[in-house]
Structures are given as structure tokens and as C-alpha cells.
PDB file of N, CA and C in Angstrom:
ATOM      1  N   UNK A   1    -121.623 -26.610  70.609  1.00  0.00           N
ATOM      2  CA  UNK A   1    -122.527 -25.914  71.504  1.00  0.00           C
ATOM      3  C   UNK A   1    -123.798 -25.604  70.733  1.00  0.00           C
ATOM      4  N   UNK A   2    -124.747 -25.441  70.950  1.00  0.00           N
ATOM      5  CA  UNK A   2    -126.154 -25.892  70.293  1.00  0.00           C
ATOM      6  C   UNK A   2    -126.911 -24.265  70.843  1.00  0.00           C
ATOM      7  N   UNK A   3    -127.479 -23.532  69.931  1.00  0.00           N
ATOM      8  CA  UNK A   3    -127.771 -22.269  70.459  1.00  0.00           C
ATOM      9  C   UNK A   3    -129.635 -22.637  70.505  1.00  0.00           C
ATOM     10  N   UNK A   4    -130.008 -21.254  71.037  1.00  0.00           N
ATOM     11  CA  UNK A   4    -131.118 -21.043  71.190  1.00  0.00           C
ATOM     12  C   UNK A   4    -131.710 -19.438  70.776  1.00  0.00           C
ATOM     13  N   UNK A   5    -132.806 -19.750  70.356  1.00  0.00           N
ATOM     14  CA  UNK A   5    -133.263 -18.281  69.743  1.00  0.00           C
ATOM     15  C   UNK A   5    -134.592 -17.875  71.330  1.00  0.00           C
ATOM     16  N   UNK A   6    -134.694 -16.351  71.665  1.00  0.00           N
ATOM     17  CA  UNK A   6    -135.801 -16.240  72.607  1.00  0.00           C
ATOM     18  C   UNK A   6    -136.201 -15.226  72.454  1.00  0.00           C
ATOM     19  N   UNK A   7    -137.093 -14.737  72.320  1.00  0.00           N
ATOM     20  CA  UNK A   7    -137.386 -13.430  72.782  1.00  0.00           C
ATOM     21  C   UNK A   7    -137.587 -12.491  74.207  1.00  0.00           C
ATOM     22  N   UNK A   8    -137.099 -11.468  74.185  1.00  0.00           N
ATOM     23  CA  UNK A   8    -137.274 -10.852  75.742  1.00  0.00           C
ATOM     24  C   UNK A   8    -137.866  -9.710  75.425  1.00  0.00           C
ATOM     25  N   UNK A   9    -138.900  -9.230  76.365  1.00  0.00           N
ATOM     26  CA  UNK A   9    -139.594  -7.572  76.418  1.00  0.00           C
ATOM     27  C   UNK A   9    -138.795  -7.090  76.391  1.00  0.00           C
ATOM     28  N   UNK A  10    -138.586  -5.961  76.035  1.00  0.00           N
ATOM     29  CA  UNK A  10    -137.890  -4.589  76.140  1.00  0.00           C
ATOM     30  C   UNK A  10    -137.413  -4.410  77.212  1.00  0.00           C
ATOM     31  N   UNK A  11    -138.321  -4.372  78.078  1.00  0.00           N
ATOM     32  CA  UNK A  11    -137.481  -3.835  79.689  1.00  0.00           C
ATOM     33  C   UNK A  11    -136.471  -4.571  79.752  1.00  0.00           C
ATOM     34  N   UNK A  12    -136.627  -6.143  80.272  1.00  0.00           N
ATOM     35  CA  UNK A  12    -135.604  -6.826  79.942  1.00  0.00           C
ATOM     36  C   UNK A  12    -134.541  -6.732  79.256  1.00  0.00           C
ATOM     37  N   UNK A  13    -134.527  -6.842  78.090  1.00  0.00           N
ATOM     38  CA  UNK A  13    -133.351  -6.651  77.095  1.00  0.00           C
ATOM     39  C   UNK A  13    -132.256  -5.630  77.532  1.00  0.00           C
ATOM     40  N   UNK A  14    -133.274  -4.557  77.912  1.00  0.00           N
ATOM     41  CA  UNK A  14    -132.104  -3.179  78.241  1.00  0.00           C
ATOM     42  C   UNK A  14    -131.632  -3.168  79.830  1.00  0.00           C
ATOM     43  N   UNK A  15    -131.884  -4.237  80.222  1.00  0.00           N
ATOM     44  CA  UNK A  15    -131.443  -5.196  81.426  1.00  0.00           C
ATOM     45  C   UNK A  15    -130.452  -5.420  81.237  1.00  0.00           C
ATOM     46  N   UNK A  16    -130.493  -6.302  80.067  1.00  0.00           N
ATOM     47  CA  UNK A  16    -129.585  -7.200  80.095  1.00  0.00           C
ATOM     48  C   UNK A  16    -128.119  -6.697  79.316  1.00  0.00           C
ATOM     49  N   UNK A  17    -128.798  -5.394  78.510  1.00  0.00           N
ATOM     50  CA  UNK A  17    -127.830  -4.836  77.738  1.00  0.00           C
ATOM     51  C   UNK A  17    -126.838  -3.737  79.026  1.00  0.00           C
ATOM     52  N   UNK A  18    -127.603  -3.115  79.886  1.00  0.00           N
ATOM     53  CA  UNK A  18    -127.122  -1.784  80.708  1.00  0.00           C
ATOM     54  C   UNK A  18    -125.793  -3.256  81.712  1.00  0.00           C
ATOM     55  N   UNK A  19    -126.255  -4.795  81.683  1.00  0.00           N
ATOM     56  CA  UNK A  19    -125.548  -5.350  82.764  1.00  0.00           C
ATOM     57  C   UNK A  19    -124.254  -5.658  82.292  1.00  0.00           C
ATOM     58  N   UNK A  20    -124.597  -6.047  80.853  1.00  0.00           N
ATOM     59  CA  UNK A  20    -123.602  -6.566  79.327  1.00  0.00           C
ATOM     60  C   UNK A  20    -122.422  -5.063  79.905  1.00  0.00           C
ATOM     61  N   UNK A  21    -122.706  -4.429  79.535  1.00  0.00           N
ATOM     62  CA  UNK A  21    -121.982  -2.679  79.508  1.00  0.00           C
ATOM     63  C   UNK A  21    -121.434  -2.706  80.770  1.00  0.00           C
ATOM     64  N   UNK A  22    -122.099  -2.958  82.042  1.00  0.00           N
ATOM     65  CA  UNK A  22    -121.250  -2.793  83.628  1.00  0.00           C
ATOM     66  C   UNK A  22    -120.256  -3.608  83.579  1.00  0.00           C
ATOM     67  N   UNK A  23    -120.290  -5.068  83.019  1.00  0.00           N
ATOM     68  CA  UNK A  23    -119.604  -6.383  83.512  1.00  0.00           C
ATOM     69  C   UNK A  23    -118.792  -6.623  82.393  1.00  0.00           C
ATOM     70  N   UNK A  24    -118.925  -5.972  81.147  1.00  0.00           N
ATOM     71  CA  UNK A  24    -117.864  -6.555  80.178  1.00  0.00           C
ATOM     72  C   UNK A  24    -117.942  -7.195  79.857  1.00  0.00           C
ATOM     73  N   UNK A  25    -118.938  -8.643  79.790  1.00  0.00           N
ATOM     74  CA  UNK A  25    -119.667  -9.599  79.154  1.00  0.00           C
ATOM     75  C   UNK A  25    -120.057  -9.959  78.747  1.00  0.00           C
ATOM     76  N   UNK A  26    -120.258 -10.673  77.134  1.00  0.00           N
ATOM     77  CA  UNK A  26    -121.034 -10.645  75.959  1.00  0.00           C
ATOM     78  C   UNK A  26    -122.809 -10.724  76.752  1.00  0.00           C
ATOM     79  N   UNK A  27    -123.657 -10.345  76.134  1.00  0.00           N
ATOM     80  CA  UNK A  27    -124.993 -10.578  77.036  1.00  0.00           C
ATOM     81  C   UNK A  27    -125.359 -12.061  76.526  1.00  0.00           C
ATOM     82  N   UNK A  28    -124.280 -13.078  75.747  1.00  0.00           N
ATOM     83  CA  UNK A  28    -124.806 -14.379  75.709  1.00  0.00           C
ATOM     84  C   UNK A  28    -124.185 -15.090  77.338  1.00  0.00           C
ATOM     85  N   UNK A  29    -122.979 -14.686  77.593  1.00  0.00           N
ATOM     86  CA  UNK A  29    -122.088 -15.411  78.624  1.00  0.00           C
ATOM     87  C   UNK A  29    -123.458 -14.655  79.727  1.00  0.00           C
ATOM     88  N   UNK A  30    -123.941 -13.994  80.018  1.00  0.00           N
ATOM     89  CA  UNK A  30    -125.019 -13.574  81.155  1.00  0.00           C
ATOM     90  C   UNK A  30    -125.924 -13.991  80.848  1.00  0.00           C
ATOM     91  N   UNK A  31    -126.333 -14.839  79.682  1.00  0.00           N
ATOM     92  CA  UNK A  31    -127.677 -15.625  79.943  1.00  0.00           C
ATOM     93  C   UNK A  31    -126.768 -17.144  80.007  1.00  0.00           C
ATOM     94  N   UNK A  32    -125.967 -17.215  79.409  1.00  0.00           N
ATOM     95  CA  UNK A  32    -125.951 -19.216  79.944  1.00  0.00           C
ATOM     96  C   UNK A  32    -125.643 -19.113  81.580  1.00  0.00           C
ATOM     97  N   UNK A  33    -125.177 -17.948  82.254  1.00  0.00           N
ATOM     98  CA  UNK A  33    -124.388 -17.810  83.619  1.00  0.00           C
ATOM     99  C   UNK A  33    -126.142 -17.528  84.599  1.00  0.00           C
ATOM    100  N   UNK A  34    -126.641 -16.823  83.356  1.00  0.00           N
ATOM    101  CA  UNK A  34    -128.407 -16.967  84.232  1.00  0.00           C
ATOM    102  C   UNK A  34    -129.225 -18.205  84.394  1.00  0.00           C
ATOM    103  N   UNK A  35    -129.219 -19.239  83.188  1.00  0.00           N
ATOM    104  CA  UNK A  35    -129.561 -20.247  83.324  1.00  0.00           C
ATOM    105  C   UNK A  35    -129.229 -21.454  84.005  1.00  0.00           C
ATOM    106  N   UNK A  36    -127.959 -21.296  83.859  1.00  0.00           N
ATOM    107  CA  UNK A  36    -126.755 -22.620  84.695  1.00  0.00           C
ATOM    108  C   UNK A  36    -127.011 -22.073  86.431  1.00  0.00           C
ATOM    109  N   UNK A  37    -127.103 -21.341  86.985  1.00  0.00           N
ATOM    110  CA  UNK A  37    -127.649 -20.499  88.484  1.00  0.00           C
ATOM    111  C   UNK A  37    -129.010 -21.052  88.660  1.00  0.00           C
ATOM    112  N   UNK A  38    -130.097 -20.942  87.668  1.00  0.00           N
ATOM    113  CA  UNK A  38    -131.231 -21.314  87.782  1.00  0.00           C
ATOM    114  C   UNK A  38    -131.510 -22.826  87.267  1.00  0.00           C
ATOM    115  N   UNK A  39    -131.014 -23.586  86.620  1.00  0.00           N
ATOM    116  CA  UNK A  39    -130.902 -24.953  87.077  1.00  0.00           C
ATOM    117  C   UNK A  39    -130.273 -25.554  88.212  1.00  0.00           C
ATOM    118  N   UNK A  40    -129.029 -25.295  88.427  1.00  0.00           N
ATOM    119  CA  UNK A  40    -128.229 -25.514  89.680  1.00  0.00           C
ATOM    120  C   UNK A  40    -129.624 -24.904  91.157  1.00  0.00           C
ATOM    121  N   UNK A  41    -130.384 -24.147  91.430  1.00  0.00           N
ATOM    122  CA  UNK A  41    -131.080 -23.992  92.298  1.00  0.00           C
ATOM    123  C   UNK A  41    -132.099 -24.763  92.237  1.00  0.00           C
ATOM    124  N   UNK A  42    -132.449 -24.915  91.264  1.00  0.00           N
ATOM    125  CA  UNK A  42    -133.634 -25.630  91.262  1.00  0.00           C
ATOM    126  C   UNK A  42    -133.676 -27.094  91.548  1.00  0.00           C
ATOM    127  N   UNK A  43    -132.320 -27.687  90.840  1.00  0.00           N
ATOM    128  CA  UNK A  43    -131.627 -29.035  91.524  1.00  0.00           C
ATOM    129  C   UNK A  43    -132.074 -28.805  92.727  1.00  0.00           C
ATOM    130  N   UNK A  44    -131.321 -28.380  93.579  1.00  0.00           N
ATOM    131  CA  UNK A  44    -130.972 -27.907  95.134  1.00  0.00           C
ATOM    132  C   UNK A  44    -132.385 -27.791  95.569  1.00  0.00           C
ATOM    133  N   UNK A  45    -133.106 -27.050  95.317  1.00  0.00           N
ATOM    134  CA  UNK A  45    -134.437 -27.856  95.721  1.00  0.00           C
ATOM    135  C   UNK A  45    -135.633 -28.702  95.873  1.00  0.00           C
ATOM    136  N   UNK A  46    -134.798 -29.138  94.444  1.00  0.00           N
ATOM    137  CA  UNK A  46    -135.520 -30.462  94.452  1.00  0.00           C
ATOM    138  C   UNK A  46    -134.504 -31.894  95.563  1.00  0.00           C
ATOM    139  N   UNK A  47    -133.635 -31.686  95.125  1.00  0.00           N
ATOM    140  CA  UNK A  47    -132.738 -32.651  96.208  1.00  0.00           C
ATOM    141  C   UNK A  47    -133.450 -32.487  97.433  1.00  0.00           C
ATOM    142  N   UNK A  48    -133.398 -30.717  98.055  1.00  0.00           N
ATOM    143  CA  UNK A  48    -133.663 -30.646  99.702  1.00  0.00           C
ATOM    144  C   UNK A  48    -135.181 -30.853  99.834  1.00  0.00           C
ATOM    145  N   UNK A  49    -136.325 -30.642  99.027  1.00  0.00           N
ATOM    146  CA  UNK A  49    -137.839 -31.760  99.065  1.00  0.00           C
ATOM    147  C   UNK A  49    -137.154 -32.920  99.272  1.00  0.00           C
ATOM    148  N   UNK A  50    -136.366 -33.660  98.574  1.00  0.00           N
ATOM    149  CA  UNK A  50    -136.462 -35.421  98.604  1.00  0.00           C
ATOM    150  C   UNK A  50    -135.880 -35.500  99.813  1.00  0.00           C
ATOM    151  N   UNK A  51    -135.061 -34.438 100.208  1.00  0.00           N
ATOM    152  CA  UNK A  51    -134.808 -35.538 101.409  1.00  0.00           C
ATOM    153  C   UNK A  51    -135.372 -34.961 102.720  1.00  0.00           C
ATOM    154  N   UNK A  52    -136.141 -34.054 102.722  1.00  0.00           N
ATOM    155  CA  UNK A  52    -137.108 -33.449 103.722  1.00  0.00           C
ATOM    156  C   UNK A  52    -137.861 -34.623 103.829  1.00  0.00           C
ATOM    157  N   UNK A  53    -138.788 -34.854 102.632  1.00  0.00           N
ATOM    158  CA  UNK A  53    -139.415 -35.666 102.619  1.00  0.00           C
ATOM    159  C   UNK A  53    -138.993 -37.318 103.281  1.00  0.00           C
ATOM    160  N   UNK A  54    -137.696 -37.344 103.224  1.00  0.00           N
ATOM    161  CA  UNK A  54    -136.991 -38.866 103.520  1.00  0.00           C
ATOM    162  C   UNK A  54    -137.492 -38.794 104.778  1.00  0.00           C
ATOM    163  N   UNK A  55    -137.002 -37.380 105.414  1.00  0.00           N
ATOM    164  CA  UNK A  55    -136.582 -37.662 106.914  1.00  0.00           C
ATOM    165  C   UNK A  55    -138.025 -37.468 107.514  1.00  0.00           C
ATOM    166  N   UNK A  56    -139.294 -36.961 106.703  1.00  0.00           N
ATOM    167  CA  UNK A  56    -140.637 -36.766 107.346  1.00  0.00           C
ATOM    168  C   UNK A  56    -140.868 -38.437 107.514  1.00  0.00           C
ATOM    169  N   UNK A  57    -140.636 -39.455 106.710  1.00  0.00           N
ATOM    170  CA  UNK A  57    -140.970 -40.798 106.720  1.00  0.00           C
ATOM    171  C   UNK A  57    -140.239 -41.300 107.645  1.00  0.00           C
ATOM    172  N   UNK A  58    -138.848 -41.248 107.749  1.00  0.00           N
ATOM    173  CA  UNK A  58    -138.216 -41.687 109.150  1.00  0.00           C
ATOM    174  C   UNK A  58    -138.393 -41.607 110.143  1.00  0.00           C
ATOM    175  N   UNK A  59    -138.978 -40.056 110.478  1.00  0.00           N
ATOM    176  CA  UNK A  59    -139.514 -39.317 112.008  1.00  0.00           C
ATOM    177  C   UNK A  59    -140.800 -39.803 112.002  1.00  0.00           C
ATOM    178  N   UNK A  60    -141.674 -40.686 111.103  1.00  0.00           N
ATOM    179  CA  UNK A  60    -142.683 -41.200 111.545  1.00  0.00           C
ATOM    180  C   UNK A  60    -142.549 -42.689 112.136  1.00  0.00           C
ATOM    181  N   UNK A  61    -141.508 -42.547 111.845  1.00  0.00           N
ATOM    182  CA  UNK A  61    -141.509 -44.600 112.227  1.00  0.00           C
ATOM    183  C   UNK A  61    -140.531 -44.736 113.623  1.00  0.00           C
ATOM    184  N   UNK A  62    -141.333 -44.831 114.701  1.00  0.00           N
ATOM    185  CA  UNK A  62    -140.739 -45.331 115.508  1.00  0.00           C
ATOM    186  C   UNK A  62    -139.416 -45.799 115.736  1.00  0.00           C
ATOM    187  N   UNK A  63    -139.215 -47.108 115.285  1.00  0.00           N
ATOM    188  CA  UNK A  63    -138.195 -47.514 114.913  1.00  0.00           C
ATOM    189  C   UNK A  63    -136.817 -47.039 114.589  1.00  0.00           C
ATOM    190  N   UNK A  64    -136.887 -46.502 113.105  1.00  0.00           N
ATOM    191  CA  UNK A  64    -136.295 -45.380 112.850  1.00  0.00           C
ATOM    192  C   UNK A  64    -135.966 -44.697 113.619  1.00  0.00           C
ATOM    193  N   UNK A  65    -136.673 -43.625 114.116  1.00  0.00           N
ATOM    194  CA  UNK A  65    -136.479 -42.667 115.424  1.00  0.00           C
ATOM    195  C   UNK A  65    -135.942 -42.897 116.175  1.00  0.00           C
ATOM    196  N   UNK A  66    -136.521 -44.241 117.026  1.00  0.00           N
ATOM    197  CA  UNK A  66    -135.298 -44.970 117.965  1.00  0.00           C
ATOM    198  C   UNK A  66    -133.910 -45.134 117.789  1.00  0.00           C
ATOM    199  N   UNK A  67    -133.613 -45.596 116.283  1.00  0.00           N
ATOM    200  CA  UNK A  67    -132.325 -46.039 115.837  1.00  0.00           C
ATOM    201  C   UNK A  67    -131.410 -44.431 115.548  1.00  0.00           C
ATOM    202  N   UNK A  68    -132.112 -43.781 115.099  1.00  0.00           N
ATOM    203  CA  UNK A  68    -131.198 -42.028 114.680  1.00  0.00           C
ATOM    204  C   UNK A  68    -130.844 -42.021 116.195  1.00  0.00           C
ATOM    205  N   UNK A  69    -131.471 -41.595 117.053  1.00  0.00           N
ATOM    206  CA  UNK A  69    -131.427 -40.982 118.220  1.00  0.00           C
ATOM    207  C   UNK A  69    -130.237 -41.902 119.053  1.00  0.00           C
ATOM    208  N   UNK A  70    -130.054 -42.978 118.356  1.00  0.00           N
ATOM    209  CA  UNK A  70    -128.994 -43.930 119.410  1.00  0.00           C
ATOM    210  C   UNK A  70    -127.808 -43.212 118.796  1.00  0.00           C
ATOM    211  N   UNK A  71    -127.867 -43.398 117.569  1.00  0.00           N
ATOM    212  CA  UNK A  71    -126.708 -43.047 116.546  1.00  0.00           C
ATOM    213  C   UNK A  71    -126.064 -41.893 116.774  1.00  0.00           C
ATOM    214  N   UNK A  72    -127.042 -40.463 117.422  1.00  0.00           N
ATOM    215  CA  UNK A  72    -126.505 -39.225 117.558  1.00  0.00           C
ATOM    216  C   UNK A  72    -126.035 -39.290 118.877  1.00  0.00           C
ATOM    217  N   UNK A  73    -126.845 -40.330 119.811  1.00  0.00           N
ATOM    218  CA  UNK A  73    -126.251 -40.157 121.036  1.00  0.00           C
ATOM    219  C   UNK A  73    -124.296 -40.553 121.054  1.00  0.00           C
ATOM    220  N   UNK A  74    -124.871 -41.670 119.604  1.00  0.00           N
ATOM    221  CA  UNK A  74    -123.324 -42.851 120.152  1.00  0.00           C
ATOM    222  C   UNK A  74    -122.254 -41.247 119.691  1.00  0.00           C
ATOM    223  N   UNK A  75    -122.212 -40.630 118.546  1.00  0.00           N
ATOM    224  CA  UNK A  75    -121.569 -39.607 118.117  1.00  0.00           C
ATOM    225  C   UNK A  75    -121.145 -38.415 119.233  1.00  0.00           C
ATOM    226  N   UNK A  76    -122.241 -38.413 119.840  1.00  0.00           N
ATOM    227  CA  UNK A  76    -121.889 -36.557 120.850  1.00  0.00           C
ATOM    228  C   UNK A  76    -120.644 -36.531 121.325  1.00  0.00           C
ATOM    229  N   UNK A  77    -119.958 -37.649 122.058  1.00  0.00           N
ATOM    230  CA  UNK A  77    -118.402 -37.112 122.091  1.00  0.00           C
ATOM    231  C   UNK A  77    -117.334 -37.336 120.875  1.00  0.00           C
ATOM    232  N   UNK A  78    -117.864 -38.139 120.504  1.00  0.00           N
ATOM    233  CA  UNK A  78    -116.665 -37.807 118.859  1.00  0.00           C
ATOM    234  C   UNK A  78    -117.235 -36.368 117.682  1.00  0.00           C
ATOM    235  N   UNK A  79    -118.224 -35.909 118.518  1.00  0.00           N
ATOM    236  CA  UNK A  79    -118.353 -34.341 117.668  1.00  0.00           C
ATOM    237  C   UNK A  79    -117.598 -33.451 118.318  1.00  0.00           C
ATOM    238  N   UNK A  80    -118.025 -33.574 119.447  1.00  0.00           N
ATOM    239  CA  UNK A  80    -117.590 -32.830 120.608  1.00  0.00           C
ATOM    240  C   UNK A  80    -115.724 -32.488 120.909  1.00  0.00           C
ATOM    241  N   UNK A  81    -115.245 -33.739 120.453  1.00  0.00           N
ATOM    242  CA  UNK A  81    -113.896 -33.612 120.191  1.00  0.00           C
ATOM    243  C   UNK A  81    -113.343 -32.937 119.108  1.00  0.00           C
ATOM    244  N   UNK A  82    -113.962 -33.332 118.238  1.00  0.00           N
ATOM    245  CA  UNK A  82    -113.565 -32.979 116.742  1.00  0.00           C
ATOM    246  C   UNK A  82    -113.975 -31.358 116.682  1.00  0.00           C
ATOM    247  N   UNK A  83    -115.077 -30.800 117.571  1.00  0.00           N
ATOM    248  CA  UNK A  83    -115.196 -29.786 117.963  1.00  0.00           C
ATOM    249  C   UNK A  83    -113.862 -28.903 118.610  1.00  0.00           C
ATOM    250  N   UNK A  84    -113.586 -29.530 119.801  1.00  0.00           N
ATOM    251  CA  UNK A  84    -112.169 -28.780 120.576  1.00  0.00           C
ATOM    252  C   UNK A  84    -111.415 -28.600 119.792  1.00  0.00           C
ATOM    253  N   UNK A  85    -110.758 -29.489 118.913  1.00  0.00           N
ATOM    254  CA  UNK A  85    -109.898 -29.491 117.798  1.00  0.00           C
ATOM    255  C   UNK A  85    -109.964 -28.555 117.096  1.00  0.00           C
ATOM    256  N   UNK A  86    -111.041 -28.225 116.281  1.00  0.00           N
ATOM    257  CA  UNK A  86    -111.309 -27.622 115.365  1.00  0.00           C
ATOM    258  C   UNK A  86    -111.233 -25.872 115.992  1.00  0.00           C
ATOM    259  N   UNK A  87    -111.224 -25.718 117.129  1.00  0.00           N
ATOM    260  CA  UNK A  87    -111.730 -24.334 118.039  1.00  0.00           C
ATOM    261  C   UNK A  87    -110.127 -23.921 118.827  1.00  0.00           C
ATOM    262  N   UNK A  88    -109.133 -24.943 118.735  1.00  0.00           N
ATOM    263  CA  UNK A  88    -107.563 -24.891 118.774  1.00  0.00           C
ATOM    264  C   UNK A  88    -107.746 -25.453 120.875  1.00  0.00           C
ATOM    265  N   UNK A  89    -108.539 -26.457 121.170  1.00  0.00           N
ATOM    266  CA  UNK A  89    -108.376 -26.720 122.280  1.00  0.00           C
ATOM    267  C   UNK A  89    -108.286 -28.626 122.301  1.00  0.00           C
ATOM    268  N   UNK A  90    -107.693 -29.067 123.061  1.00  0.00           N
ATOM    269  CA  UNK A  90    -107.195 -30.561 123.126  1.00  0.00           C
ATOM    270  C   UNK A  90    -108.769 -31.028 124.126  1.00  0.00           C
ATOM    271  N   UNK A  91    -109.037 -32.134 122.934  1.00  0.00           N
ATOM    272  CA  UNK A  91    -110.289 -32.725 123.937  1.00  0.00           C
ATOM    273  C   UNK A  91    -110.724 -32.876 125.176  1.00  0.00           C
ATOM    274  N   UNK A  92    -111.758 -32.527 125.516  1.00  0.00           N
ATOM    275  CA  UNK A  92    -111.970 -32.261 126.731  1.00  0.00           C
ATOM    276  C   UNK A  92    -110.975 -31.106 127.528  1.00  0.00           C
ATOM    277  N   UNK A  93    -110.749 -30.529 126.981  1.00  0.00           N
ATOM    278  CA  UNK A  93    -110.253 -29.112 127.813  1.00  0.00           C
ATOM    279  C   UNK A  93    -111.213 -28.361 128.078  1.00  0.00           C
ATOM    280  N   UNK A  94    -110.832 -28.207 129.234  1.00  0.00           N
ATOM    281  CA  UNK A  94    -112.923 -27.135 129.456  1.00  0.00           C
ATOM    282  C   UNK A  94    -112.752 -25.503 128.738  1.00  0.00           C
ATOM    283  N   UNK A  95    -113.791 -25.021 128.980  1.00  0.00           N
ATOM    284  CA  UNK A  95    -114.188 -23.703 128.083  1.00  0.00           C
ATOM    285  C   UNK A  95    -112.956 -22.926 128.535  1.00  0.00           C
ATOM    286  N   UNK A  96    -112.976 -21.837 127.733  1.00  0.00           N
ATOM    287  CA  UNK A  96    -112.024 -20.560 128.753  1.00  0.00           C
ATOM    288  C   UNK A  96    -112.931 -19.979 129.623  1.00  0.00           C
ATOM    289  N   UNK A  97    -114.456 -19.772 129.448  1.00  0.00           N
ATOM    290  CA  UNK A  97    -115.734 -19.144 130.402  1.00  0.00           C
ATOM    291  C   UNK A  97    -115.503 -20.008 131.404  1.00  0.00           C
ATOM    292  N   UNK A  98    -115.596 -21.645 131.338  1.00  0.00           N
ATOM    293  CA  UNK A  98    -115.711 -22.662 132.290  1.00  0.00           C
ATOM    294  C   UNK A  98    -114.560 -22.039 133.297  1.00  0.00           C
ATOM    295  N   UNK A  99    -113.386 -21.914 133.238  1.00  0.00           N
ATOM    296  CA  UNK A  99    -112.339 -21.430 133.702  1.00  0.00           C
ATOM    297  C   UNK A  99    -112.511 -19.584 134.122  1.00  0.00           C
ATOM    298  N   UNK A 100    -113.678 -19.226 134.101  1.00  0.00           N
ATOM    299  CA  UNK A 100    -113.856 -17.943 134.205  1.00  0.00           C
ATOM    300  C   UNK A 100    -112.953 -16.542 133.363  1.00  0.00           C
ATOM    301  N   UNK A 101    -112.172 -17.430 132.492  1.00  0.00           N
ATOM    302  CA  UNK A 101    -111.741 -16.317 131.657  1.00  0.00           C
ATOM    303  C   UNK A 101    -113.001 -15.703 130.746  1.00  0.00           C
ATOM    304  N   UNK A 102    -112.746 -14.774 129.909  1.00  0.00           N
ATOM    305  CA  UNK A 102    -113.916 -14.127 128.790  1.00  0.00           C
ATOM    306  C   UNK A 102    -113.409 -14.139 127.926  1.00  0.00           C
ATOM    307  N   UNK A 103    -114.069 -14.546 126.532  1.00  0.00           N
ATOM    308  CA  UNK A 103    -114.049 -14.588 125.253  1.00  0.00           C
ATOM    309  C   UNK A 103    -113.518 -13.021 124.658  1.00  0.00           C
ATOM    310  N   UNK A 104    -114.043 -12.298 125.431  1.00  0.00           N
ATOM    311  CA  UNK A 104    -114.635 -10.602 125.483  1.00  0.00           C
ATOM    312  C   UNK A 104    -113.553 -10.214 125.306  1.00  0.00           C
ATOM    313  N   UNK A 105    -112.886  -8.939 125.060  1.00  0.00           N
ATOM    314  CA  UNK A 105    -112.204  -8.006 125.589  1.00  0.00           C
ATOM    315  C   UNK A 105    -112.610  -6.778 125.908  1.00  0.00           C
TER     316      UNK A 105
END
């Protein structure tokens, strides 16, 4: 494991020392657990730009557009099922509202 030297202001430090003292945690395990959080997010938004960005280029192209929109259409009843299922009702069973019962009590 390969260390690192840093300096922190004061305020900080006694941050990090008052958190060390709550949590029982060396204050090294709360900085690799601070850094590994803040790479892991920063991934995550760099991933969700790239693919924002994917889908801004797709939603410009016609084409494209045409082809998603078939694709979600061809899907709506195999969600829709997998939906009932998932909600403890056998496909295509209508609502309990549809049936005028209430969710409510």
C-alpha cells in the first residue's frame, strides 16, 4: 500500500480528529473511505455526461429516434407484465381501483 503525506488547515484536522473519536476509526481509514466516495462519484458523473451526451446525439437523429421509439413501443407489454408480476398480480389482471376496490384503508 503506497502512502501519502498532505497537509490539512486546522479546522479540518479537528474534523477529522472529533469524527476519528465518534466512529472509532483510525483518521487514515476516514480519509481512504473519503477519497474512494469521491472518486467513485466522480466516475458516476463522468459516465452519466457520456451518456447524456450519447442520448443528446441520438435524439438528434431522426432515424435513431424513429428506431428507440419502435423499440419502446415493441417492449410496453413485456414491461407491463413483468410489472403485474412484480406488484403480486398475473398479467393482465386489471387494477384493484379498475375493479373499484381502494388501495386505501
Amino acid at each position: 500500500m503506497g502512502s501519502v503525506s498532505l497537509r490539512l488547515p486546522d479546522e479540518l484536522e479537528q474534523k477529522l480528529d472529533a469524527e476519528a473519536d465518534r466512529s472509532g476509526q483510525p483518521r487514515s481509514q476516514l480519509i481512504r473511505d473519503a477519497i474512494a466516495e469521491l472518486i467513485a462519484r466522480r466516475e458516476r458523473e463522468r459516465v452519466l455526461a457520456e451518456v447524456t451526451a450519447a442520448a443528446r446525439v441520438l435524439a438528434s437523429d431522426p432515424t435513431a429516434l424513429a428506431e428507440a421509439r419502435q423499440i419502446a413501443e415493441d417492449f410496453v407489454e413485456a414491461e407491463n407484465d413483468a410489472l403485474d408480476v412484480a406488484e403480486g398480480r398475473r398479467p393482465g389482471q386489471p387494477w384493484r381501483e379498475e375493479l373499484g376496490e381502494r388501495w386505501w384503508k
